[in-house]
C-alpha atoms as a PDB file:
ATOM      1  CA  UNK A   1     100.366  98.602  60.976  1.00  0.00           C
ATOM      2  CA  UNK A   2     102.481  97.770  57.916  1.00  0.00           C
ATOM      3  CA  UNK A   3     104.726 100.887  58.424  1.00  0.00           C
ATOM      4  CA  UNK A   4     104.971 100.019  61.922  1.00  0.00           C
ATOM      5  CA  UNK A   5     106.045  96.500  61.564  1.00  0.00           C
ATOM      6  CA  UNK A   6     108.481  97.876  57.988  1.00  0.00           C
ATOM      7  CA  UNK A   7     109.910 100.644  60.767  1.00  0.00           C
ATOM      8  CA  UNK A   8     110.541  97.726  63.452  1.00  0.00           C
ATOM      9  CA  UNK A   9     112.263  95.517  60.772  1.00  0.00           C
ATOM     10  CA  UNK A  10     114.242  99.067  59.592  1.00  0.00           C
ATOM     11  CA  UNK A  11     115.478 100.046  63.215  1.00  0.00           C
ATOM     12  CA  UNK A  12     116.712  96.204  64.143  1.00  0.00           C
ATOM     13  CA  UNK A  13     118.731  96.327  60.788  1.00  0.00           C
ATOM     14  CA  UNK A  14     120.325  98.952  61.191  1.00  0.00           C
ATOM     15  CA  UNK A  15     121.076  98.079  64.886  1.00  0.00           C
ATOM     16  CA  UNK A  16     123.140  94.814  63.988  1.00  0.00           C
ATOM     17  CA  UNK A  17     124.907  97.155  61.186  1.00  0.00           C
ATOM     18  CA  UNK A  18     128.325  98.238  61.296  1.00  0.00           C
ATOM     19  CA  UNK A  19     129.110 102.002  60.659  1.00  0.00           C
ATOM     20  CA  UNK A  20     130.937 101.199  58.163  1.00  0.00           C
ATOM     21  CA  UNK A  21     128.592  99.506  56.197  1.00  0.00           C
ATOM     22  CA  UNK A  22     125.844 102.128  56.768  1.00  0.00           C
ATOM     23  CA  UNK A  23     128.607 104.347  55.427  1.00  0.00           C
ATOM     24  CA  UNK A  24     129.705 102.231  52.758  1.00  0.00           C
ATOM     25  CA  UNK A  25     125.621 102.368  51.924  1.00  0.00           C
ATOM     26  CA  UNK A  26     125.422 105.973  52.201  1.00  0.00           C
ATOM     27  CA  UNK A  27     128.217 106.695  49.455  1.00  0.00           C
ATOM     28  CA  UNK A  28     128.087 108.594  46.241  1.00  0.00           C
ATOM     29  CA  UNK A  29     129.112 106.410  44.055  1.00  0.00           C
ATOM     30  CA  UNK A  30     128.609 108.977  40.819  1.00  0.00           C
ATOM     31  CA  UNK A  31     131.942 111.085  42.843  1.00  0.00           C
ATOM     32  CA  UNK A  32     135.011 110.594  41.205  1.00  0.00           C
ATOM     33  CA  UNK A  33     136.935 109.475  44.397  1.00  0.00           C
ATOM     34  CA  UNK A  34     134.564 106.941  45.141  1.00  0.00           C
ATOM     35  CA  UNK A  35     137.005 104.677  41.838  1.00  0.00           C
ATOM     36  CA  UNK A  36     140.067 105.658  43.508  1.00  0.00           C
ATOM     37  CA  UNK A  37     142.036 103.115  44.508  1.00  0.00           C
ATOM     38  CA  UNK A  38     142.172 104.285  48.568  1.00  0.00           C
ATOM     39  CA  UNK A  39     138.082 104.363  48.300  1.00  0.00           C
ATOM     40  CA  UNK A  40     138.432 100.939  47.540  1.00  0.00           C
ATOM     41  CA  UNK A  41     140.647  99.560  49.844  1.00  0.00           C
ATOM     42  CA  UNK A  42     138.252 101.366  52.394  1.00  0.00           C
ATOM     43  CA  UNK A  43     135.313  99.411  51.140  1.00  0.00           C
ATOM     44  CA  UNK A  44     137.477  96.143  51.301  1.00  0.00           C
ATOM     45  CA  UNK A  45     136.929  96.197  54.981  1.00  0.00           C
ATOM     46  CA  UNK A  46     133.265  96.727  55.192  1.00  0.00           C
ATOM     47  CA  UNK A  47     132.673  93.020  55.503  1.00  0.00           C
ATOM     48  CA  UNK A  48     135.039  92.789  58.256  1.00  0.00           C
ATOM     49  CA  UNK A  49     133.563  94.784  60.424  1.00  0.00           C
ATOM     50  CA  UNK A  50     130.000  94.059  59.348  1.00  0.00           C
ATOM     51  CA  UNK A  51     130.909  90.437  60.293  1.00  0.00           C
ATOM     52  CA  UNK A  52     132.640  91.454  63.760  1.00  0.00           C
ATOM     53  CA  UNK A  53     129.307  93.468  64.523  1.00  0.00           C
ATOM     54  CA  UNK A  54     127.086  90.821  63.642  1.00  0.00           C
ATOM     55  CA  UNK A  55     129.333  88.143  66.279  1.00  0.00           C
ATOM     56  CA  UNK A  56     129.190  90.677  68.631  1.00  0.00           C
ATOM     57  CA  UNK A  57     125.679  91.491  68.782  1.00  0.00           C
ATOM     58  CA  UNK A  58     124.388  87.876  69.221  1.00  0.00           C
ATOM     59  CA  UNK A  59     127.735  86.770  71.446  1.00  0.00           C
ATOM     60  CA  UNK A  60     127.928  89.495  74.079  1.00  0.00           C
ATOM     61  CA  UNK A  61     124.719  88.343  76.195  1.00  0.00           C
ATOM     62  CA  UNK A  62     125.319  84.554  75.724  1.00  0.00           C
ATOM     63  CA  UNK A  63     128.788  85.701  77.513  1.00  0.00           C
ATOM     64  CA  UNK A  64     127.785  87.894  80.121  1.00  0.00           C
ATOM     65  CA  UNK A  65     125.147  85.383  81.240  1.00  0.00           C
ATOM     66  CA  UNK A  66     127.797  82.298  80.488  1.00  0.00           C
ATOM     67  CA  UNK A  67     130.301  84.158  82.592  1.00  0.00           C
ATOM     68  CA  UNK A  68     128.016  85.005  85.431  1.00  0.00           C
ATOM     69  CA  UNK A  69     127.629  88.538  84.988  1.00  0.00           C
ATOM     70  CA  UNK A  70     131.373  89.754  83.477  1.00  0.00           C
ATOM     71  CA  UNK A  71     129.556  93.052  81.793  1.00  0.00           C
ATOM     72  CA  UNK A  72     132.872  95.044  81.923  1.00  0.00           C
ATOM     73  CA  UNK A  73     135.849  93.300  79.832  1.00  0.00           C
ATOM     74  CA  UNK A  74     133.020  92.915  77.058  1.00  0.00           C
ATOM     75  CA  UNK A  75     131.687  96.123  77.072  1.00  0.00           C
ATOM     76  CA  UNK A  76     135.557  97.495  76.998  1.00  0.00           C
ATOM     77  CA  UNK A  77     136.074  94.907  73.919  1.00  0.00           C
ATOM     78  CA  UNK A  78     132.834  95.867  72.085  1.00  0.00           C
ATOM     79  CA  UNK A  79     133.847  99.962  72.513  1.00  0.00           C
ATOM     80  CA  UNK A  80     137.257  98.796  70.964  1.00  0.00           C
ATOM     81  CA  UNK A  81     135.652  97.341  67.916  1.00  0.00           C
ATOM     82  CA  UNK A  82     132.910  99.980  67.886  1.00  0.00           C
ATOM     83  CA  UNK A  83     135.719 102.877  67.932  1.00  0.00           C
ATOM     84  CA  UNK A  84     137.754 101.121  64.752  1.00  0.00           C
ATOM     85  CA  UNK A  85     135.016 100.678  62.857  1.00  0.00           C
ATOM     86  CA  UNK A  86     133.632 104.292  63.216  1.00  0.00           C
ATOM     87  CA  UNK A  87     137.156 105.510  62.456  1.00  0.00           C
ATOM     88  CA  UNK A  88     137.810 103.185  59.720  1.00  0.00           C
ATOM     89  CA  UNK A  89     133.968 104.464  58.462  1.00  0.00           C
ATOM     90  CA  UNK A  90     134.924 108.097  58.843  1.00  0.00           C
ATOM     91  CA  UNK A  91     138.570 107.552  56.990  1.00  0.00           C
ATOM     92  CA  UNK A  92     136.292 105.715  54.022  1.00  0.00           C
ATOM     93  CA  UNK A  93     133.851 108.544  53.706  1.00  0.00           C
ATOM     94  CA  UNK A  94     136.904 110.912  53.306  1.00  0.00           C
ATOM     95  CA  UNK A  95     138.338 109.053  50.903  1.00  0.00           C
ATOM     96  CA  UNK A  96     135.380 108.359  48.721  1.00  0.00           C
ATOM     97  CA  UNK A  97     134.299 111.736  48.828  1.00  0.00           C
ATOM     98  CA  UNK A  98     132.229 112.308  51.477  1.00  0.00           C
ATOM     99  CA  UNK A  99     132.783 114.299  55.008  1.00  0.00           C
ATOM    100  CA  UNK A 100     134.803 112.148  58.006  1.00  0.00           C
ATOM    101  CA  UNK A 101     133.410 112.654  61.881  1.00  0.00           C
ATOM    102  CA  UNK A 102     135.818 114.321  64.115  1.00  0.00           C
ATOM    103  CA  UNK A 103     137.397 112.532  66.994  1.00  0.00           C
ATOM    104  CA  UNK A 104     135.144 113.748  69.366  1.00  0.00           C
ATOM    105  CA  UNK A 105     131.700 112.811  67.339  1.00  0.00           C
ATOM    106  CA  UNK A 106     133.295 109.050  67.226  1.00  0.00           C
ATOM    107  CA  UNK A 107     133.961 109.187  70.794  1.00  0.00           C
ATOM    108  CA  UNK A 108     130.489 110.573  71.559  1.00  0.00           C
ATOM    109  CA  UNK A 109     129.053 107.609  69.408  1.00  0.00           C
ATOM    110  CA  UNK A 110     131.028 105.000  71.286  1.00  0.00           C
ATOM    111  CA  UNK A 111     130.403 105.874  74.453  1.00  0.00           C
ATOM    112  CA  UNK A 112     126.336 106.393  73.514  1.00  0.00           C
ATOM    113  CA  UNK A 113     127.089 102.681  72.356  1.00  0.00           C
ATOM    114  CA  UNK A 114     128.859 101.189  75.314  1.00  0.00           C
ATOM    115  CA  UNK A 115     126.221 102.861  77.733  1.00  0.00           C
ATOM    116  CA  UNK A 116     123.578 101.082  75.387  1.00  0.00           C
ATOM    117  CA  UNK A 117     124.968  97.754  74.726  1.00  0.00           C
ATOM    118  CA  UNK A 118     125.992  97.591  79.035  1.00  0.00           C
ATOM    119  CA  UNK A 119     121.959  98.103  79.911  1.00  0.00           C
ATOM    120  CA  UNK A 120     121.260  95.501  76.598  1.00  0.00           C
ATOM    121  CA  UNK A 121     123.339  92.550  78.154  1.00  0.00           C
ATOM    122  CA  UNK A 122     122.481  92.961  81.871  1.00  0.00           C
ATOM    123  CA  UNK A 123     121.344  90.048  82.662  1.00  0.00           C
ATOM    124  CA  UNK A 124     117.921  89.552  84.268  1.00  0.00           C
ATOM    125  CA  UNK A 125     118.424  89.077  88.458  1.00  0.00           C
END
């Protein structure tokens, strides 16, 4: 039951994470690009986006249900901070040593996202 409830606690976490702090997490910080000075301008942003997540998470359904229903313009605006943050994640993990995503995994991921975060915030009829 413990690992249950720890596993619960683990997946709703990482669900109101950003990618780039999950990145920023996931870092080697023993590889010698992760002092450079580009690594650490990527890691500057982390709170940004960690901080745009969190809004997002808790605002989008209060909208949708505050503005009757308007599911598309917020899903559109959550993919648009969903796609710079996985690209700004990708460009850190580059520059701190790691491996990037390609375009087309970050699209994948934002549109797996989107769908996601639409069927989270539909609100009940």
């Amino acid at each position: 039951m413990r690992c249950l409830l720890l596993s619960a606690i683990a997946a709703v976490t990482a669900a109101c994470a950003s990618e780039s702090e999950l990145t920023a997490i996931r870092l080697d910080t023993t590889h010698p690009l992760y002092k450079s000075e580009a690594c650490q301008r990527s890691l500057a942003v982390v709170e940004g986006h960690k901080n745009a997540k969190q809004i997002s998470t808790f605002a989008t359904p209060v909208l949708v249900v505050l503005s009757g229903g308007l599911l598309l313009p917020l899903v559109a605006a959550n993919a648009g901070l969903d796609t710079v943050d996985r690209v700004d994640a990708s460009n850190m993990s580059e520059r701190c040593g790691g491996k990037g995503k390609s375009g087309l995994d970050i699209a994948k991921n934002v549109v797996q996202g989107a769908a996601l975060g639409a069927v989270g915030v539909i609100p009940p009829k």
